[in-house]
N, C-alpha and C. Protein backbone atom coordinates (compact mmCIF):
# COMPACT_ATOMS: atom_id res chain seq x y z
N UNK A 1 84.21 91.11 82.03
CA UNK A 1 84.39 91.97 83.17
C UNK A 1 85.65 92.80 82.97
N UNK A 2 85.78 94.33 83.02
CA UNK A 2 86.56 94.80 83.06
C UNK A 2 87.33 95.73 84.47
N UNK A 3 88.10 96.41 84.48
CA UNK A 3 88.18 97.50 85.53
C UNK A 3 88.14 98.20 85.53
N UNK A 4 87.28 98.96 86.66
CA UNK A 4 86.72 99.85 86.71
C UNK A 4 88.08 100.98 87.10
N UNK A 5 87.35 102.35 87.04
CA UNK A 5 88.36 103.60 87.16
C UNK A 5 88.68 103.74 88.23
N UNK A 6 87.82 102.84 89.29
CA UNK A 6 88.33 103.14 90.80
C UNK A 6 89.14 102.39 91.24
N UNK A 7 89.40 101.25 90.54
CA UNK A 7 90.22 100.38 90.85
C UNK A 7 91.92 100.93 90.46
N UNK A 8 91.92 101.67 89.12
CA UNK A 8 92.73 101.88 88.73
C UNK A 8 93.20 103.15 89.98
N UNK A 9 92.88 103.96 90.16
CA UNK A 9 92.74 105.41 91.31
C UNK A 9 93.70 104.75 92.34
N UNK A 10 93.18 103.44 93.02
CA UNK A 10 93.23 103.25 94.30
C UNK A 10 94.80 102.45 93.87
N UNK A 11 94.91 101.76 93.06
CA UNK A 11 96.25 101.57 92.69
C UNK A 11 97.29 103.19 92.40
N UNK A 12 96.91 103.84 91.56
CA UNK A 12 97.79 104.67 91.21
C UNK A 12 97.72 105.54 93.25
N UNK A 13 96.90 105.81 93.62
CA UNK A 13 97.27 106.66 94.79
C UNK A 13 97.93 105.25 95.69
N UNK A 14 97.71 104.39 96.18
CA UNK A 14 98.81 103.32 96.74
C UNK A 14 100.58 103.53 95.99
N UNK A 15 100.49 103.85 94.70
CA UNK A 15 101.80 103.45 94.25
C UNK A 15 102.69 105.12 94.51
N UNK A 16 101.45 105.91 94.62
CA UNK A 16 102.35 106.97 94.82
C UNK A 16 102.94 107.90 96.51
N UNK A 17 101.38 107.28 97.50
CA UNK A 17 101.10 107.97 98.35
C UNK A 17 102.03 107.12 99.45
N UNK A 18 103.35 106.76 99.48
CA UNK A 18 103.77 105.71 99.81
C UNK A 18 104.03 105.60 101.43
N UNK A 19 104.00 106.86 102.27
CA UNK A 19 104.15 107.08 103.74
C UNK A 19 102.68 106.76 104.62
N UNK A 20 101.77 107.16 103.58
CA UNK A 20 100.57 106.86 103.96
C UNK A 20 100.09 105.16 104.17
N UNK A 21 100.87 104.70 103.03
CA UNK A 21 100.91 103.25 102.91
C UNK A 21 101.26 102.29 104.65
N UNK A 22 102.48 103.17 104.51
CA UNK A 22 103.33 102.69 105.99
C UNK A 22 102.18 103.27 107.27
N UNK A 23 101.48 104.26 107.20
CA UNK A 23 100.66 104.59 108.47
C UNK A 23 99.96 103.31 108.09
N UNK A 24 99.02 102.68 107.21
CA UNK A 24 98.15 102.09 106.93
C UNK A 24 98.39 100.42 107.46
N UNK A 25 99.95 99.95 107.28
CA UNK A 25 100.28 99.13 107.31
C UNK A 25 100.73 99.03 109.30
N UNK A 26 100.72 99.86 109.64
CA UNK A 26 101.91 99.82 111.43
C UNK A 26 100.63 100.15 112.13
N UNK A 27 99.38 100.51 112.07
CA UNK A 27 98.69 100.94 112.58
C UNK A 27 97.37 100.47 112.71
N UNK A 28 97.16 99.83 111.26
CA UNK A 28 95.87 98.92 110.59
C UNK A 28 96.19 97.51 111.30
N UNK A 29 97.54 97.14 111.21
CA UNK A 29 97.90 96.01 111.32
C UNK A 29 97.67 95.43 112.98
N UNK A 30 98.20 96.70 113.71
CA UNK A 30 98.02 96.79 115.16
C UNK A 30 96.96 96.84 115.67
N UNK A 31 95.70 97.37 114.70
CA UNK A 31 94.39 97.43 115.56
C UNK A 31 93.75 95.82 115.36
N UNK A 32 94.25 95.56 114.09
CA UNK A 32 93.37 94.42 114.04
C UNK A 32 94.32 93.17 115.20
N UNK A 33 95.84 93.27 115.21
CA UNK A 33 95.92 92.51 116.23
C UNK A 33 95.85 92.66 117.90
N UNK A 34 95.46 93.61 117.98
CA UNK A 34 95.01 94.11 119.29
C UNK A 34 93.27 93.18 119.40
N UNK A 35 92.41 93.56 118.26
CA UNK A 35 91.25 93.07 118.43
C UNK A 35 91.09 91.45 118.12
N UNK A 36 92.19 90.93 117.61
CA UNK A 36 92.21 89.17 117.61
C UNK A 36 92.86 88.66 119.02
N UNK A 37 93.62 89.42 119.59
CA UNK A 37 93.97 89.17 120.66
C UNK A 37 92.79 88.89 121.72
N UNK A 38 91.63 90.02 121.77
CA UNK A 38 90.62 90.09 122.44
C UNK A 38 89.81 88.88 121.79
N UNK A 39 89.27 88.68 120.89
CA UNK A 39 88.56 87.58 120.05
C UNK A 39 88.73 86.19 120.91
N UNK A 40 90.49 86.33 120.80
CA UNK A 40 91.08 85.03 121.06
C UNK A 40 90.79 84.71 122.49
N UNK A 41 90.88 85.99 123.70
CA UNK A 41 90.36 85.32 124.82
C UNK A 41 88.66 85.71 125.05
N UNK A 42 88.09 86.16 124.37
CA UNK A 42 86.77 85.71 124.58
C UNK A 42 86.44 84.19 124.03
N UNK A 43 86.88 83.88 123.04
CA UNK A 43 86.95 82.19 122.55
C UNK A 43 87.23 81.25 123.72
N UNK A 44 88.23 82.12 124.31
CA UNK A 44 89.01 80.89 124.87
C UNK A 44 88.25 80.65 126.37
N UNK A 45 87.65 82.06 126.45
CA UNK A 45 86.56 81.77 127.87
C UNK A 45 85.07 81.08 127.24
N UNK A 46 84.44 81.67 126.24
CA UNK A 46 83.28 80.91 126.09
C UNK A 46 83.55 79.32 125.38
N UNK A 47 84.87 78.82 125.63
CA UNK A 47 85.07 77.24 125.26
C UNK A 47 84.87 77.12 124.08
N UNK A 48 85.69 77.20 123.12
CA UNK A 48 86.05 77.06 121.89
C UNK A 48 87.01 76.38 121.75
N UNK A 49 86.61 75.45 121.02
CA UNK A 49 87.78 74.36 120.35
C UNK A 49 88.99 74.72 120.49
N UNK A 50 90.11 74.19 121.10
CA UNK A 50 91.40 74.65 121.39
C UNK A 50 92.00 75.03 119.38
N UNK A 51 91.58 74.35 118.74
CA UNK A 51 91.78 74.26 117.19
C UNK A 51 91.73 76.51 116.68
N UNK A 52 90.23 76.66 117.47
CA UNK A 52 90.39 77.96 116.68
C UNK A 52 90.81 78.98 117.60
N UNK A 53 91.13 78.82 118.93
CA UNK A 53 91.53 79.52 119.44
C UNK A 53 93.14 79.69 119.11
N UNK A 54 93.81 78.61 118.92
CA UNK A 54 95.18 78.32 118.48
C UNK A 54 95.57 78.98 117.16
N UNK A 55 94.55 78.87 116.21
CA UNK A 55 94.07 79.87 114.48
C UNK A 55 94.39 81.18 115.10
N UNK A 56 93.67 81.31 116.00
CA UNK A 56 93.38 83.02 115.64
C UNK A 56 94.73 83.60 116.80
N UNK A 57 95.39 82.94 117.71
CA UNK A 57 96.65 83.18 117.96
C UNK A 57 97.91 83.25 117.10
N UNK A 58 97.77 82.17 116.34
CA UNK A 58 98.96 82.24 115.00
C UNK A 58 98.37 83.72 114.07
N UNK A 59 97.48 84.07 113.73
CA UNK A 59 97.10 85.40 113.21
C UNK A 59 97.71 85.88 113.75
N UNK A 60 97.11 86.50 114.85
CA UNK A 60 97.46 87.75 115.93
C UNK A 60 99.53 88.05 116.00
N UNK A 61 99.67 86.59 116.33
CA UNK A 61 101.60 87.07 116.46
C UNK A 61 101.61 87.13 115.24
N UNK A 62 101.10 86.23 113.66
CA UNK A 62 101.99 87.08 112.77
C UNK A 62 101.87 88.36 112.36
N UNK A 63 100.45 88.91 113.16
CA UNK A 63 100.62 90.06 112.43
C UNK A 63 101.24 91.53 113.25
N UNK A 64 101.34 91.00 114.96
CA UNK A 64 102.76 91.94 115.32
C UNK A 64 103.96 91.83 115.41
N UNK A 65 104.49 90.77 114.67
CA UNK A 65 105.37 89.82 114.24
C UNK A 65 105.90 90.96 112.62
N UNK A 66 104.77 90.58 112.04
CA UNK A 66 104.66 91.57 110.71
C UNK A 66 104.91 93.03 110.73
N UNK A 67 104.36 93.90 112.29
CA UNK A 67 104.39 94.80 112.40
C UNK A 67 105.83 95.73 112.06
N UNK A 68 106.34 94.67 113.14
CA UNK A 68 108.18 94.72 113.83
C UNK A 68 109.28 94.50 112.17
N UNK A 69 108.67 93.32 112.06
CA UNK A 69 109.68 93.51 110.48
C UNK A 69 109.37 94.40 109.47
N UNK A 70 108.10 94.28 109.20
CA UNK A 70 107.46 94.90 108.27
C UNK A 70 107.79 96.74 108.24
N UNK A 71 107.66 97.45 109.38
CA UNK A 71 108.04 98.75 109.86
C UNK A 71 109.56 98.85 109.51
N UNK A 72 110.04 98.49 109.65
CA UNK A 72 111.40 98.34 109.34
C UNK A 72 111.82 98.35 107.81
N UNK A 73 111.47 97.29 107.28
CA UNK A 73 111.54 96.42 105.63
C UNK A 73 110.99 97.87 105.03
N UNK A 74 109.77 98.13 105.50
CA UNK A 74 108.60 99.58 104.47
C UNK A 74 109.57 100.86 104.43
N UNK A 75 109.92 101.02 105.74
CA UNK A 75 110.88 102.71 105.74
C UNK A 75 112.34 102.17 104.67
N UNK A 76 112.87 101.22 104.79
CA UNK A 76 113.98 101.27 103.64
C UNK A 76 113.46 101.40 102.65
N UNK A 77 112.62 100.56 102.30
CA UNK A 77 112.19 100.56 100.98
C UNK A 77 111.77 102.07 100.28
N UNK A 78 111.19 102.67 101.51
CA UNK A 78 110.34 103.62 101.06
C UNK A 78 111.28 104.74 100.60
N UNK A 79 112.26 105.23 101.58
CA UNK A 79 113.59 105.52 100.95
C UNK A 79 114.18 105.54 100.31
N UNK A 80 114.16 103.77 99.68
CA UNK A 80 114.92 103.86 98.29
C UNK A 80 113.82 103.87 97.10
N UNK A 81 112.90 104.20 97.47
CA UNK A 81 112.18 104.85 96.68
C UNK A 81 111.44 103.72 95.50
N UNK A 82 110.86 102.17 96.42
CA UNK A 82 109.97 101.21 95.39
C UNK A 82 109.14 102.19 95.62
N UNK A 83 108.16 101.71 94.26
CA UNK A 83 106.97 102.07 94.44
C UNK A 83 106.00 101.56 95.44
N UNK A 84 104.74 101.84 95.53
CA UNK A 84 103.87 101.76 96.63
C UNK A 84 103.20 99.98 96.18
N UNK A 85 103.02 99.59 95.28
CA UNK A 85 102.31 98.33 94.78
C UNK A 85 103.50 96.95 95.26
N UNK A 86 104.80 97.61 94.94
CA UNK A 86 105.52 96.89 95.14
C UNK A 86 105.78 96.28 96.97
N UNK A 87 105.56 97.64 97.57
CA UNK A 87 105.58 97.47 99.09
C UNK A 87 104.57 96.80 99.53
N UNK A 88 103.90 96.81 98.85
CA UNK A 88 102.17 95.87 99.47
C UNK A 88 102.74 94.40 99.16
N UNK A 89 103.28 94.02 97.74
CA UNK A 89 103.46 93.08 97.76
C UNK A 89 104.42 92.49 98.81
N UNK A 90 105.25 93.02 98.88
CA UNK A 90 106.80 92.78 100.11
C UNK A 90 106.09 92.61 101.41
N UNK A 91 105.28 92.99 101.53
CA UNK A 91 104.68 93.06 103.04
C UNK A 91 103.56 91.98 102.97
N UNK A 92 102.98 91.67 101.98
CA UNK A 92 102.33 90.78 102.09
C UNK A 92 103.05 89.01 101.74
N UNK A 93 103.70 89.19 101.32
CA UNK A 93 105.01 87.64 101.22
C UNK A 93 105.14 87.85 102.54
N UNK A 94 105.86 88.66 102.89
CA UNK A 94 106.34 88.69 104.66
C UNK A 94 105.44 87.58 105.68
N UNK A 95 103.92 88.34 105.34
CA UNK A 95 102.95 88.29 106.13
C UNK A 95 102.60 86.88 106.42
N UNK A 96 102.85 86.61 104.85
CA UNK A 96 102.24 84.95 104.25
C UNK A 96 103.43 83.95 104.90
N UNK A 97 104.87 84.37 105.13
CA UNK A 97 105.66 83.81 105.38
C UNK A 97 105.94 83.63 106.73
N UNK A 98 105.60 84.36 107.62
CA UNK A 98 105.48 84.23 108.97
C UNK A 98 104.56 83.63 109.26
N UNK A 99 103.28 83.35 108.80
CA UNK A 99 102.41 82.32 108.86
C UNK A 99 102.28 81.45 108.71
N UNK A 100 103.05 80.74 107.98
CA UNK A 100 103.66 79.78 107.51
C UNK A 100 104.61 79.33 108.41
N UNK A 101 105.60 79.95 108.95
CA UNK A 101 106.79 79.75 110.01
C UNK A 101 106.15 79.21 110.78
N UNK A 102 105.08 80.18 111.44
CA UNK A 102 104.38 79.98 112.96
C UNK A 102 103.29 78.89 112.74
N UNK A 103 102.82 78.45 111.76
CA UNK A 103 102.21 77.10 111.55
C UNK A 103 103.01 75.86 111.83
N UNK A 104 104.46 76.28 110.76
CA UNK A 104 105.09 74.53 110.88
C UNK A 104 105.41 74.42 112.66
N UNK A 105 105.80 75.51 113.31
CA UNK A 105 106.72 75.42 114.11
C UNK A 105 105.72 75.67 115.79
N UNK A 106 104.31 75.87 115.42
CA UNK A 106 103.61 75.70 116.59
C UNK A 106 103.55 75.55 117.69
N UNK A 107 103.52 73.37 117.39
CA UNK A 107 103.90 72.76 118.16
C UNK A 107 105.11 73.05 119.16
N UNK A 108 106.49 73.47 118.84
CA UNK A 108 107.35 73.69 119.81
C UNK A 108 107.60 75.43 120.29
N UNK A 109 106.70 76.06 119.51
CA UNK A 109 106.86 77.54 119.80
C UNK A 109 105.78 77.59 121.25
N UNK A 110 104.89 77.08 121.34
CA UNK A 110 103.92 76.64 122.68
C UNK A 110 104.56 75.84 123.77
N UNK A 111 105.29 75.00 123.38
CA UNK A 111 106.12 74.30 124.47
C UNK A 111 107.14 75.60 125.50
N UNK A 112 107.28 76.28 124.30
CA UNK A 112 108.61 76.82 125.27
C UNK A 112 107.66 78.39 126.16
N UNK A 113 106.71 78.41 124.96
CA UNK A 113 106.16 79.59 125.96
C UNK A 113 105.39 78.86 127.39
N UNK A 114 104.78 78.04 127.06
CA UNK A 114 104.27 77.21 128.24
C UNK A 114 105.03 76.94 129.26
N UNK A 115 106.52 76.70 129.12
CA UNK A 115 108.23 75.87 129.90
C UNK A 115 107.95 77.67 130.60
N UNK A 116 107.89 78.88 129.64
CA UNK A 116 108.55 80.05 130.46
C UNK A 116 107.66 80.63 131.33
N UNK A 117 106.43 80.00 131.12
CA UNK A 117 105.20 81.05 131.76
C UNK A 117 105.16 80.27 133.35
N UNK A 118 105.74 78.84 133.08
CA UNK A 118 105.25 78.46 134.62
C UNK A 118 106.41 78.94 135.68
């Protein structure tokens, strides 16, 4: 199996087209957590396992979680001028790493929103 020319394209225009990257990333990122948000309370009304409703909440904040740092982290970068492959990667560690945060730390990140909501 080799790669194909489109593969190569879609890398070279990512590494170069790098503002476009940042629309792709603040905007892509926001629709899809806008629409897990919705997911999450249709789950949570048609009675779904507290298990995946809780999944698809840890998504949703990391990824406007991701938004907030990530928007930030992309315009320096982009400035100092990484390339575009490199920013995907940076944003995607980010992504992986806040998910990770908001996994170990769940349990007491729910306590306190639960303590503030009542």
């Amino acid at each position: 199996m080799e790669f194909s020319s489109s593969y190569i394209s879609v890398l070279e225009r990512l590494a170069s087209d790098r503002e476009q990257l940042i629309l792709i990333f603040t905007f892509g990122a926001m629709g899809v957590a806008f629409v897990m948000f919705i997911l999450m309370a249709l789950l949570k009304r048609m009675g779904f396992h507290q298990f995946i409703v809780n999944a698809v909440l840890i998504l949703s904040i990391a990824l406007l979680i991701s938004i907030l740092v990530g928007l930030v982290s992309q315009l320096l970068l982009m400035m100092s001028g990484v390339s575009g492959i490199k920013m995907i990667l940076i944003w995607v560690i980010m992504f992986i790493v806040i998910i990770l945060y908001l996994t170990y730390n769940f349990s007491g990140i729910n306590k306190k929103i639960n303590k503030n909501m009542k």
